[in-house]
Protein backbone atom coordinates (compact mmCIF):
# COMPACT_ATOMS: atom_id res chain seq x y z
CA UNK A 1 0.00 0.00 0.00
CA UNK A 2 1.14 3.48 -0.50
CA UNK A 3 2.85 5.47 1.91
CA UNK A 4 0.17 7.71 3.02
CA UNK A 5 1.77 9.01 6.52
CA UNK A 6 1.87 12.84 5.04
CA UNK A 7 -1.63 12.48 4.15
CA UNK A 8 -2.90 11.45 7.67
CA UNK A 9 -0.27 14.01 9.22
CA UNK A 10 -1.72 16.73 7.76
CA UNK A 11 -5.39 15.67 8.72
CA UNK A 12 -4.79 15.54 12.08
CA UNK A 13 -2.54 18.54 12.11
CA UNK A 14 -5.57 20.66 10.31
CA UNK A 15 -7.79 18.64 12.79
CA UNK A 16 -5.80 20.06 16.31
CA UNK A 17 -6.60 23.39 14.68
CA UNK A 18 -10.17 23.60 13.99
CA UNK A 19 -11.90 20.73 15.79
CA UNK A 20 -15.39 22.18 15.84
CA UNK A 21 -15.68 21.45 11.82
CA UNK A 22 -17.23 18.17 11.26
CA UNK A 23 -15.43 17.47 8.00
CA UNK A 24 -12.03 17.96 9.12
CA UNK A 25 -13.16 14.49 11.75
CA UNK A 26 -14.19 12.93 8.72
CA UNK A 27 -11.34 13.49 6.67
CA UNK A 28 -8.88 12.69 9.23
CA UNK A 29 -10.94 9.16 10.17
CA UNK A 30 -10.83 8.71 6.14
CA UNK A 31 -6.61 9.20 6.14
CA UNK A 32 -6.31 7.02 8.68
CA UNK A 33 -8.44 3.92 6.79
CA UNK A 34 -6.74 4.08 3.82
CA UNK A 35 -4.10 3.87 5.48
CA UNK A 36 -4.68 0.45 6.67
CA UNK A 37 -5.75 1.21 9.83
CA UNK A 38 -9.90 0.87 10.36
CA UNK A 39 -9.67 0.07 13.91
CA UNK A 40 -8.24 3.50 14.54
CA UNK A 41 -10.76 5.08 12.01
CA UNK A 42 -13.86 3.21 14.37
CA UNK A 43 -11.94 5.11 16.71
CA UNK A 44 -11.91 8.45 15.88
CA UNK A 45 -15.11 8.66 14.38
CA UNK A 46 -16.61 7.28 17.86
CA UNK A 47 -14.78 10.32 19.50
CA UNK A 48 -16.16 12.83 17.07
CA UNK A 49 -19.75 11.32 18.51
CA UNK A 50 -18.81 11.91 21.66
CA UNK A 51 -18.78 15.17 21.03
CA UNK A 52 -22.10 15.94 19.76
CA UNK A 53 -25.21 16.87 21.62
CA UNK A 54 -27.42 14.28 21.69
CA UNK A 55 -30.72 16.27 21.55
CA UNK A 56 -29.39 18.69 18.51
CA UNK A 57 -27.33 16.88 16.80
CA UNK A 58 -28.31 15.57 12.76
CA UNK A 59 -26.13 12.29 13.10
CA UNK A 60 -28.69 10.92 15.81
CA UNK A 61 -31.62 11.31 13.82
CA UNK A 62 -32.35 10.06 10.57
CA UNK A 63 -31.54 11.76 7.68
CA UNK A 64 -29.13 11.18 4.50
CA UNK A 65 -25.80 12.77 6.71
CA UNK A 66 -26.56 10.45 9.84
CA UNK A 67 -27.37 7.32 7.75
CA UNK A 68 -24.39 7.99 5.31
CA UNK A 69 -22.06 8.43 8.30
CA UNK A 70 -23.25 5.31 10.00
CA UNK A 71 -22.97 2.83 6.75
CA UNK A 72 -19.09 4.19 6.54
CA UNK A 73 -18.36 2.96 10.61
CA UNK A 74 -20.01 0.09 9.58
CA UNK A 75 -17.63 -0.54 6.73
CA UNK A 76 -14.78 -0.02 9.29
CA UNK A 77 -16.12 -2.11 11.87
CA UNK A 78 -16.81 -4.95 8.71
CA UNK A 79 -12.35 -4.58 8.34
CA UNK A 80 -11.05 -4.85 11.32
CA UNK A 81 -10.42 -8.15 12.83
CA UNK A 82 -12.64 -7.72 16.26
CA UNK A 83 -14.40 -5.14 15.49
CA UNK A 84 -12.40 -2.40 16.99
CA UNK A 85 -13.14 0.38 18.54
CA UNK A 86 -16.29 0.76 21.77
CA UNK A 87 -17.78 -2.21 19.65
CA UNK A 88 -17.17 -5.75 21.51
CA UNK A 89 -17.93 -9.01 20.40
CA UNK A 90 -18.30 -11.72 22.95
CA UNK A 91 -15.00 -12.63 23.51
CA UNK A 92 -12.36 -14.35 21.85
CA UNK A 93 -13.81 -17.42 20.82
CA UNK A 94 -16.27 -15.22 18.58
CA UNK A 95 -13.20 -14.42 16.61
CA UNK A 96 -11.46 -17.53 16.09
CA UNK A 97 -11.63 -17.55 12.08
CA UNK A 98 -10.67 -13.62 12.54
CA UNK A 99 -14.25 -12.48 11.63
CA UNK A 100 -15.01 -11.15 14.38
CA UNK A 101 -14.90 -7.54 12.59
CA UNK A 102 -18.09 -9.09 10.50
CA UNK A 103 -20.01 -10.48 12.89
CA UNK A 104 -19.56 -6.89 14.98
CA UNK A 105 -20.36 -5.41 11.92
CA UNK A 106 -23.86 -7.22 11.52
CA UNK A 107 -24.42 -6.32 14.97
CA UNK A 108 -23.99 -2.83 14.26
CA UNK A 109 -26.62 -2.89 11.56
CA UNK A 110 -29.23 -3.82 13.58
CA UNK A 111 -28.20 -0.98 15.80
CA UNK A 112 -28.10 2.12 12.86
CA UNK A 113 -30.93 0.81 11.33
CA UNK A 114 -33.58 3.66 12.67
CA UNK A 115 -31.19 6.47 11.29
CA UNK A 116 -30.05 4.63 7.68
CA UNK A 117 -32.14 5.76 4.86
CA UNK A 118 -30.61 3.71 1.94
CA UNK A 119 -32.43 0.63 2.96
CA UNK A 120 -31.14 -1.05 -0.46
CA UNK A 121 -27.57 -0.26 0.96
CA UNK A 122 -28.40 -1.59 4.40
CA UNK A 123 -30.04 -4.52 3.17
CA UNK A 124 -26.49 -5.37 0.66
CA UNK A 125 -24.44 -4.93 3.18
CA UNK A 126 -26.31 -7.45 5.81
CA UNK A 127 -26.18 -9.70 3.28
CA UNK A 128 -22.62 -9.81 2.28
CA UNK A 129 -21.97 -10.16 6.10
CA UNK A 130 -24.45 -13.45 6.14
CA UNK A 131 -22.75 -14.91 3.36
CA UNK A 132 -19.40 -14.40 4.91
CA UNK A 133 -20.19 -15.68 7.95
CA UNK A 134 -22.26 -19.04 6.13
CA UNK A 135 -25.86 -17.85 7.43
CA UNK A 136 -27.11 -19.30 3.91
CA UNK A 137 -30.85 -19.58 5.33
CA UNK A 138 -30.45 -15.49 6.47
CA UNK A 139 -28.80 -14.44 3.33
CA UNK A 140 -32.02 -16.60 1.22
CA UNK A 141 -34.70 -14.30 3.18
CA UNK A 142 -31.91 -11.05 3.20
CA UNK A 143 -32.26 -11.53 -0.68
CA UNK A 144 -35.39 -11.90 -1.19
CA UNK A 145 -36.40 -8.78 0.76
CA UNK A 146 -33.84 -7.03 -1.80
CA UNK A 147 -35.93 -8.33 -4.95
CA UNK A 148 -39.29 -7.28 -3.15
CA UNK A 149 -37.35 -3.72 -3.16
CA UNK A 150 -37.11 -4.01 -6.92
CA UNK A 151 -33.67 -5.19 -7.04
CA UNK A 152 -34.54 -8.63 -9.08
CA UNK A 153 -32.39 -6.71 -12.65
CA UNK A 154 -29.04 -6.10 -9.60
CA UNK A 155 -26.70 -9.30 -10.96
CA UNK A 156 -24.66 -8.90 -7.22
CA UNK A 157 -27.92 -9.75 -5.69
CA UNK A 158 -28.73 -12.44 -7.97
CA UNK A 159 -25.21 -13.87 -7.69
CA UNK A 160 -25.71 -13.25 -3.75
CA UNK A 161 -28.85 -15.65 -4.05
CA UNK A 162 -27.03 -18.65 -6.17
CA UNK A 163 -24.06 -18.61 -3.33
CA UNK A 164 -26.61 -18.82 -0.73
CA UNK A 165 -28.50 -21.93 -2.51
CA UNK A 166 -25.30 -23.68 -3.12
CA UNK A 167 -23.96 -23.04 0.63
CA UNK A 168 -20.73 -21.17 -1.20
CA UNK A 169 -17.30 -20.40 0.33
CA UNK A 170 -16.49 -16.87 1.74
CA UNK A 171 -13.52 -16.78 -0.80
CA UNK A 172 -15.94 -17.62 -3.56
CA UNK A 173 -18.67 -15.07 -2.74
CA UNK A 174 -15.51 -12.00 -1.94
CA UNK A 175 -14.95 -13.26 -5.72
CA UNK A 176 -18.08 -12.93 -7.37
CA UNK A 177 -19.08 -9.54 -5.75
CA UNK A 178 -16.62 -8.32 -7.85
CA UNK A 179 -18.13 -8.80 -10.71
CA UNK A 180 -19.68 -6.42 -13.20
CA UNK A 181 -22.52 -6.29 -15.88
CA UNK A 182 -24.12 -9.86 -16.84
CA UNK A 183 -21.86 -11.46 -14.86
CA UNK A 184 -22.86 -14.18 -12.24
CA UNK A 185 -21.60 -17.34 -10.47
CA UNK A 186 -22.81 -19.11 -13.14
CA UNK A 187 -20.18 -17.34 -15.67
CA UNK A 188 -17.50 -16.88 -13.47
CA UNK A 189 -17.17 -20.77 -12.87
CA UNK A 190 -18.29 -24.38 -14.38
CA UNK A 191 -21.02 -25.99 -11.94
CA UNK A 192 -21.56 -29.59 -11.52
CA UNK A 193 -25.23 -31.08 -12.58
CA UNK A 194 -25.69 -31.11 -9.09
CA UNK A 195 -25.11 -27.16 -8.31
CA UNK A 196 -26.84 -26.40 -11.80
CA UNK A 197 -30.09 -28.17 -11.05
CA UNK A 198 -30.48 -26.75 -7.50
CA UNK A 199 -29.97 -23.02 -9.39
CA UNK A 200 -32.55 -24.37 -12.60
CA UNK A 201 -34.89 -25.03 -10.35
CA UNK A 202 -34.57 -22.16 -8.57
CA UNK A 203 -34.93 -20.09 -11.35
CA UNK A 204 -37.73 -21.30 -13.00
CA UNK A 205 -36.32 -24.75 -14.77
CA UNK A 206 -37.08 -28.93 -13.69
CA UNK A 207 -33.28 -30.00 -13.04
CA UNK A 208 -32.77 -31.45 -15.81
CA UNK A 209 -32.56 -28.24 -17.88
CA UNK A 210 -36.07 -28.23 -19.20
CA UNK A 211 -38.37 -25.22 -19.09
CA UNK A 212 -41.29 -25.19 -15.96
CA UNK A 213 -44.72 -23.65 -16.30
CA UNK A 214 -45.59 -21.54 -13.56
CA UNK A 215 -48.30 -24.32 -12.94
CA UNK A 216 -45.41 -26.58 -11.62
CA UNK A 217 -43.19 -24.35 -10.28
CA UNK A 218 -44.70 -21.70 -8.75
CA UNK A 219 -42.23 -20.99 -6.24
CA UNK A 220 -39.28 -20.31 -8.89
CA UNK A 221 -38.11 -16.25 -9.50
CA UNK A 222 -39.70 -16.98 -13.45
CA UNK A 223 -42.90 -17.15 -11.67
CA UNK A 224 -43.10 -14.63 -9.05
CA UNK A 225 -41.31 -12.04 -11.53
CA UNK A 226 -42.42 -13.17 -14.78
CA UNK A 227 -41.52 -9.71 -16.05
CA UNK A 228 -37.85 -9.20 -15.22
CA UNK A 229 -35.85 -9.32 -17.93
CA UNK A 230 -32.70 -10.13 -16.11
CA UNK A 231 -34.13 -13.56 -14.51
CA UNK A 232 -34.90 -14.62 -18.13
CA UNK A 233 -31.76 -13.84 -19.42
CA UNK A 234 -29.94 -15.76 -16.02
CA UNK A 235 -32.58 -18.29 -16.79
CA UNK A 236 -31.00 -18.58 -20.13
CA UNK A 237 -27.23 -19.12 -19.17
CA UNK A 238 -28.44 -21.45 -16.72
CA UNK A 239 -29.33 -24.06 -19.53
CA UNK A 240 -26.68 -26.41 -20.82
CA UNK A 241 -25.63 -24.98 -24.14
CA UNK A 242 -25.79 -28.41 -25.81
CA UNK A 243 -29.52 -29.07 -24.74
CA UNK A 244 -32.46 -28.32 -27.14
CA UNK A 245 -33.94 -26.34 -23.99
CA UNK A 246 -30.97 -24.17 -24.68
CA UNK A 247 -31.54 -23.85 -28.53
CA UNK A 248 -35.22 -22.89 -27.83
CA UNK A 249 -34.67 -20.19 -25.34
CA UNK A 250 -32.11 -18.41 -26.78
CA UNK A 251 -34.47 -18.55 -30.09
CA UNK A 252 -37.53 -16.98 -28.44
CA UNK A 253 -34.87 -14.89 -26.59
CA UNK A 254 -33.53 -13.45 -29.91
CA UNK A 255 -37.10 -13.13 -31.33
CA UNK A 256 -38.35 -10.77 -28.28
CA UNK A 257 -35.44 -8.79 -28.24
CA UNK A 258 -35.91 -8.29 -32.06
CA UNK A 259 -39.18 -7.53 -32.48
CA UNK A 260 -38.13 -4.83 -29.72
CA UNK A 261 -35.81 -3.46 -31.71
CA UNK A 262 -33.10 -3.62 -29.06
CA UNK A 263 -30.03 -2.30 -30.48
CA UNK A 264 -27.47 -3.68 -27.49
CA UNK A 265 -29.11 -7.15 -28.10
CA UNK A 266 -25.70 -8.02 -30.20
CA UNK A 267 -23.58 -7.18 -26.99
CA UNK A 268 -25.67 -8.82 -24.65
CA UNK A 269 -25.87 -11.92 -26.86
CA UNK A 270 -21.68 -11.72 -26.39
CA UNK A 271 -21.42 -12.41 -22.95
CA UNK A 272 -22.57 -15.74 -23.95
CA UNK A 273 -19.58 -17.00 -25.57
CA UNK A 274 -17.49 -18.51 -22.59
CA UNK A 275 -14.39 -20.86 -22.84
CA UNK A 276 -13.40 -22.85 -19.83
CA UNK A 277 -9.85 -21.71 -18.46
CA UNK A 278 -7.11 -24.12 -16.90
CA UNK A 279 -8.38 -25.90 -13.79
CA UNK A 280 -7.19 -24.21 -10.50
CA UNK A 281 -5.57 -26.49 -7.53
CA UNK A 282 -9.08 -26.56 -5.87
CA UNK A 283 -10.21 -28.66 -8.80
CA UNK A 284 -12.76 -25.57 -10.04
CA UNK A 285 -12.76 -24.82 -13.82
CA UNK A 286 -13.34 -20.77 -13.78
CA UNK A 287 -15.09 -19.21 -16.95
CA UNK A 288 -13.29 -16.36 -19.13
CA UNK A 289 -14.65 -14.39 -22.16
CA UNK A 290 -13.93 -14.97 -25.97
CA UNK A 291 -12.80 -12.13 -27.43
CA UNK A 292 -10.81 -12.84 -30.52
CA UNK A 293 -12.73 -13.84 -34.08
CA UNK A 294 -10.90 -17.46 -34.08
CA UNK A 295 -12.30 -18.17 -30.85
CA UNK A 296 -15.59 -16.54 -31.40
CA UNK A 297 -16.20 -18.29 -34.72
CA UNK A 298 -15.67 -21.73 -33.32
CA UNK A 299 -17.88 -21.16 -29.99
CA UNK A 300 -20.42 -23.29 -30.01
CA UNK A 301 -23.33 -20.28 -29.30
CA UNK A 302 -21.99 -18.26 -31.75
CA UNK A 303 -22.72 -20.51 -34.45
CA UNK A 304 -25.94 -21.51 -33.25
CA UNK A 305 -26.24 -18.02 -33.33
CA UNK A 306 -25.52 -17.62 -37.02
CA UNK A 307 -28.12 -20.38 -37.65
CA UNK A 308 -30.60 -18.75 -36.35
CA UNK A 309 -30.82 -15.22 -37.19
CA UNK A 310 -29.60 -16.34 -40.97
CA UNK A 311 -32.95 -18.68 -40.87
CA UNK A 312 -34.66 -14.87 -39.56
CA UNK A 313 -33.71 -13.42 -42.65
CA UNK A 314 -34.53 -16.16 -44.79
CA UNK A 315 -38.25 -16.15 -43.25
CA UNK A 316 -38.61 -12.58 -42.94
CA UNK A 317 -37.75 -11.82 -46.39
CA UNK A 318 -40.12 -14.67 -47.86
CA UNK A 319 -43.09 -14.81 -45.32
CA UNK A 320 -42.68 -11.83 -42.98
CA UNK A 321 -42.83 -13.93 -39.91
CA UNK A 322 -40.33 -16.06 -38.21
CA UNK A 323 -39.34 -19.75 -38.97
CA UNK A 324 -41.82 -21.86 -37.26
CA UNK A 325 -44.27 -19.70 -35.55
CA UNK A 326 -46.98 -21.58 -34.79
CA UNK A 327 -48.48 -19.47 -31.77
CA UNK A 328 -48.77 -16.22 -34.12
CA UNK A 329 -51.25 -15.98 -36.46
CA UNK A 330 -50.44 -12.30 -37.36
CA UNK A 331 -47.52 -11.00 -39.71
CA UNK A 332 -44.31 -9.28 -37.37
CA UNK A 333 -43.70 -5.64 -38.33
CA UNK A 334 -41.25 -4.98 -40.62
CA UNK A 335 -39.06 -3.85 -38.69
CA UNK A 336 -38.52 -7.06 -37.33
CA UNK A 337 -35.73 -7.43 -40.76
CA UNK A 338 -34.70 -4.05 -40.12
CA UNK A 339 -33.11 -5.72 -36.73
CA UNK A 340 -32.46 -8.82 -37.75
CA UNK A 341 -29.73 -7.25 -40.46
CA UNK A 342 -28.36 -5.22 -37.54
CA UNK A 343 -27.87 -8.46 -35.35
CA UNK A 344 -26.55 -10.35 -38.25
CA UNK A 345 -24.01 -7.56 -39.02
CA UNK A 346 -22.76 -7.03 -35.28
CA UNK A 347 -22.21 -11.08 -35.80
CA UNK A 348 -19.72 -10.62 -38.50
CA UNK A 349 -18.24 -7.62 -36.72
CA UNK A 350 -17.52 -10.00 -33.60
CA UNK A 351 -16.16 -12.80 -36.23
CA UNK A 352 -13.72 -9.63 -38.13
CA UNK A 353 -16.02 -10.05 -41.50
CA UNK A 354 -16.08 -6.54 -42.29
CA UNK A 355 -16.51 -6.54 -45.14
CA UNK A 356 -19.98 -8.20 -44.87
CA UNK A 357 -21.06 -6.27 -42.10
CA UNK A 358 -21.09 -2.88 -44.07
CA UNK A 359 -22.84 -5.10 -46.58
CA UNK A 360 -25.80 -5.35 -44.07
CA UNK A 361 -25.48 -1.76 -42.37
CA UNK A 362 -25.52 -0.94 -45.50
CA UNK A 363 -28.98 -2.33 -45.92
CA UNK A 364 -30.45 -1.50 -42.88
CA UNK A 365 -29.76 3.03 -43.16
CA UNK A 366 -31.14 2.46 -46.61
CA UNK A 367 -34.85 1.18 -45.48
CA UNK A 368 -34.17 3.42 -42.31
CA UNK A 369 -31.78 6.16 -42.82
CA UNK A 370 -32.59 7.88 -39.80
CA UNK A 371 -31.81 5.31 -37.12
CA UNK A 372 -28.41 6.88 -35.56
CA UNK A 373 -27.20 2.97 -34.28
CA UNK A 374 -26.31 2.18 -37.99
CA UNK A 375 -24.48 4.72 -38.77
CA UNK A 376 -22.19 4.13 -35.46
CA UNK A 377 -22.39 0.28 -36.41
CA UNK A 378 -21.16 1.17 -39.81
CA UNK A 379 -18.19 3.29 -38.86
CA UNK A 380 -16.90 0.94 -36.04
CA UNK A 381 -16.74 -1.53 -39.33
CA UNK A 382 -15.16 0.91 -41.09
CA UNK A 383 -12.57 1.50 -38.58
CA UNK A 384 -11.85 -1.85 -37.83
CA UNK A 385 -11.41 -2.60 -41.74
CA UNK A 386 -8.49 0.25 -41.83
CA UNK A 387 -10.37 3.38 -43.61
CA UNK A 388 -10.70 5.33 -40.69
CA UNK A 389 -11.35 8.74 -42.71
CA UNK A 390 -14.68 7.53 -44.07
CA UNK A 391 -15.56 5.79 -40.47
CA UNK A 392 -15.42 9.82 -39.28
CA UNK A 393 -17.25 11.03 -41.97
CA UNK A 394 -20.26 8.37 -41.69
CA UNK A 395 -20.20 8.49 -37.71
CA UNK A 396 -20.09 12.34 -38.33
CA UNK A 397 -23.78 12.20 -40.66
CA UNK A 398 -24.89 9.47 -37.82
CA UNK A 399 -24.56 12.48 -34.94
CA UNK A 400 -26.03 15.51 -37.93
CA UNK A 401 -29.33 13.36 -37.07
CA UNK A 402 -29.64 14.21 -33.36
CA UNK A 403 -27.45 17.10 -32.06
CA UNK A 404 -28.78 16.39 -28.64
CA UNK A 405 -27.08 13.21 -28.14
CA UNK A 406 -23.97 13.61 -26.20
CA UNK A 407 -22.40 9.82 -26.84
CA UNK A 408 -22.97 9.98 -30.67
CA UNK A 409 -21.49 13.26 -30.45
CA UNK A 410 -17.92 11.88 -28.20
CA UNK A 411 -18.02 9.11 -30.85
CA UNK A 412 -18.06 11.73 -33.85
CA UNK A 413 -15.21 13.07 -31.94
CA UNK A 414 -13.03 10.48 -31.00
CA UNK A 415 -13.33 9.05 -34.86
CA UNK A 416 -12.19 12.22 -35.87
CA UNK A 417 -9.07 12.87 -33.78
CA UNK A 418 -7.78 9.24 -34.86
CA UNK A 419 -8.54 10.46 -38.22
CA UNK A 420 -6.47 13.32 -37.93
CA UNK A 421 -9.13 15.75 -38.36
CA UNK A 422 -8.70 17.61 -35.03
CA UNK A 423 -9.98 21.11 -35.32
CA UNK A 424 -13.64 19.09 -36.62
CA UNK A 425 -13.42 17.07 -33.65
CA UNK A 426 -12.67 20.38 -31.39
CA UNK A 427 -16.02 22.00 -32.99
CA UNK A 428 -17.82 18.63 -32.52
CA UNK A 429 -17.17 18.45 -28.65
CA UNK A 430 -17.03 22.38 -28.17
CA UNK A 431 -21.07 21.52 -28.46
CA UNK A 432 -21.51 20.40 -25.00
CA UNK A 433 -19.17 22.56 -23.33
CA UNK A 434 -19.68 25.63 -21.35
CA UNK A 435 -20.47 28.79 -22.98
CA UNK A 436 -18.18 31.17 -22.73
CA UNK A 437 -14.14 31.02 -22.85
CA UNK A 438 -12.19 28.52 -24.76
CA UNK A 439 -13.53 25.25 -25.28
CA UNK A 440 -10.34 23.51 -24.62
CA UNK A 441 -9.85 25.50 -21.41
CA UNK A 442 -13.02 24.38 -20.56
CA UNK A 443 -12.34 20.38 -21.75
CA UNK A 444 -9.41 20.77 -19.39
CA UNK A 445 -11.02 22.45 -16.83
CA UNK A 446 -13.64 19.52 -16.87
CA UNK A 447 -11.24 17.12 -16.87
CA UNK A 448 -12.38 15.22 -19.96
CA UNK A 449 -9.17 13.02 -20.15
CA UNK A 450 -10.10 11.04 -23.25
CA UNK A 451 -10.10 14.06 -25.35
CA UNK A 452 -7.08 14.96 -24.12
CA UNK A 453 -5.59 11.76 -24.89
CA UNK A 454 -6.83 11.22 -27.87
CA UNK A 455 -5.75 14.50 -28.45
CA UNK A 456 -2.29 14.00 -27.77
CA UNK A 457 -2.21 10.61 -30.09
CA UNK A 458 -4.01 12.63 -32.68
CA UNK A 459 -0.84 15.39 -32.86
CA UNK A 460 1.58 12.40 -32.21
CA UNK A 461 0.63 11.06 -35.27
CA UNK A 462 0.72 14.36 -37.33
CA UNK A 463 4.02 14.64 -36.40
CA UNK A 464 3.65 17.24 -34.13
CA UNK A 465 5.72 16.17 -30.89
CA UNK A 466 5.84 19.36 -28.74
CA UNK A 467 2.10 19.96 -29.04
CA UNK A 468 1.53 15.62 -28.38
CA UNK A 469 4.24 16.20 -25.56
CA UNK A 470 2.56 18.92 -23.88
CA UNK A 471 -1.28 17.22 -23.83
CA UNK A 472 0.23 14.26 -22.29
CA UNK A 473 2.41 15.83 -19.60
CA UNK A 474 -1.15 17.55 -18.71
């Protein structure tokens, strides 16, 4: 950890002075944490509330200082090893596997929880300290109190809910709390049939990978949420990808999504495409990401993937409806094509066929040229094919259609600047700047570091060092 002795120094030294300002206790507890030290940050913060009037001060009633200022002890409390400061466990048999700082720490929950006002917060944290501490049966109701609160799209709390049901290690859950977007214990390592049917049937399956009605499995999350998207799309990983269950999800997956006209649905379908890494010394396979086109081509979802929304086009284009749809008796909207030659061209983006991606794109702004996704579809293809001027000028007509859109307009600039074509990009991104003075004064002033690095790269490559120097000593 970094040396941070001058930091804490100076706290405490700006702390002796004026010790009636509240912030200057905070800042001085916050020195001392990151530090290393959260025992002596319980400490000092339990000092500054020994200070306070009881009857007039804001931290003993509830409001969003108080509660805010009671979650952070609590996060001390949850690092040190006993719990530290006026807080005492019940001796030192409660801290034999040195958590006694967590079960203090749930303790102290209980205790703030009149004051705290982020009950979402309150609730997260109580339930990280059950898992940690193997209260599965706790952390099961914890959770489902969260997803009564609306948190059933939150992938922590769903990953939260599959440790609980499969009784998971404190290592494993530290893990998996880590992890962002999409991501959930069931793509961060391989589960035995075992661990996968207690989650499928959780979730809405029979164990064996086949789909439940809500007749037969009422208790499941598909049931009792029937509406969240993000228990469909867990639902979906859930299956094993060499099942026909599988096949037929991700098909009426695809075809919702579609018909939606979700643009992201090429991303989200991306997360899918998982390769099993070396097995670690505690006989667990983890899960990581395919990224490059070899890989990608040969996954196994990927080209069931291709299958599919190629068989879209092909029914689309003859029948306007989808292959085999039985249940609907009416013709899809034609936009239903429109996405379908969107999907299919993000497919040969992920693959590096780039050339028959702006084939598609192509396509799809000439039945809709006023859709702003294919125009930023076309010029990543463009880019990634090597003629990066015309990827700025086609992202550039993509943001003319909607001058209110910030990201289409950091695109337009970005494309630009690796395109060489700085002073556009600098009229671009002046758009959303303050009024008034410079508008690189005020990208500096606003600390927009991308455009400063791109910047930089942008005069590196014109072959104008001092200027590329100068942005990147900034």
């Amino acid at each position: 950890m970094r040396d941070l002795t001058g930091f804490q120094e100076t706290r405490l030294k700006i702390l002796t002075i004026r010790p009636n300002h509240k912030i200057h206790w905070l800042t001085y507890a916050l020195s001392v944490h990151v530090s290393g030290n959260p025992e002596g940050a319980v400490g000092i913060l339990d000092s500054y509330i020994d200070t306070l009037d009881k009857e007039m001060a804001v931290e003993f009633t509830k409001c969003f200082e108080s509660s805010e200022l009671a979650m952070y002890k609590n996060l001390c409390l949850s690092e040190t090893s006993n719990g530290g400061g006026d807080e005492k466990g019940d001796g030192d048999d409660d801290n034999e596997d040195g958590l006694g700082g967590i079960r203090i720490a749930l303790q102290h929950l209980d205790k703030i929880r009149p004051i705290v006002v982020d009950e979402t917060g309150w609730l997260m944290s109580k339930l990280s300290y059950q898992l940690q501490l193997a209260q599965f049966d706790e952390a099961k109701d914890t959770v489902q109190l969260l997803f009564d609160r609306g948190s059933t799209e939150d992938h922590v709390v769903h990953s939260a809910y599959m440790c609980a049901l499969l009784k998971s290690s404190r290592g494993e859950w530290l893990e998996v709390s880590k992890l962002r977007g999409t991501s959930t214990l069931v793509t961060y390592r391989v589960l035995t049939d075992e661990e996968r049917s207690v989650l499928l049937t959780a979730y809405g399956g029979s164990g064996d990978g086949t789909a439940a009605s809500s007749d037969t499995n009422t208790g499941s999350l598909l049931s009792t949420y029937p509406r969240s998207p993000s228990i469909k799309r867990i639902h979906l990983t859930l299956l094993p990808t060499s099942s026909e269950q599988y096949k037929s999800a991700i098909n009426q997956y695809c075809q919702r999504q579609i018909i939606k006209g979700v643009p992201s649905l090429g991303s989200d379908l991306s997360s899918m495409y998982l390769m099993m890494e070396e097995v670690e010394p505690n006989g667990k396979t983890r899960y990581t990401l395919a990224k490059d086109p070899v890989d990608v081509k040969s996954h196994s979802t990927y080209r069931l993937l291709v299958d599919l929304v190629d068989s879209y086009i092909t029914s689309l284009s003859e029948s306007n409806t989808f292959p085999n749809n039985n249940d609907s008796t009416e013709d899809v909207q034609p936009s239903a094509l429109l996405w379908t030659w969107y999907l299919r061209s993000i497919l040969h983006e992920q693959v590096g066929e780039y050339a028959q991606g702006i084939t598609l794109i192509n396509k799809c702004i000439e039945h809709t040229p006023t859709a702003v996704d294919f125009y930023e579809l076309k010029a990543r293809l463009l880019e990634c094919g090597g003629d990066i001027q015309q990827a700025a000028t086609v992202v550039d007509a993509g943001r003319d259609l909607d001058h209110q859109d910030r990201y289409i307009n950091n695109q337009t600039t970005k494309t630009l600047l690796r395109a060489g074509r700085n002073e556009e990009a600098l009229q671009r991104i002046s758009m959303f700047t303050r009024e008034g003075g410079p508008a690189e004064q005020n990208l500096y002033d606003m600390q927009c570091t991308w455009y400063e690095l791109e910047l930089a790269d942008c005069l590196r490559k014109k072959g104008e060092l001092g200027k590329s120097l100068r942005k990147y000593s900034k």
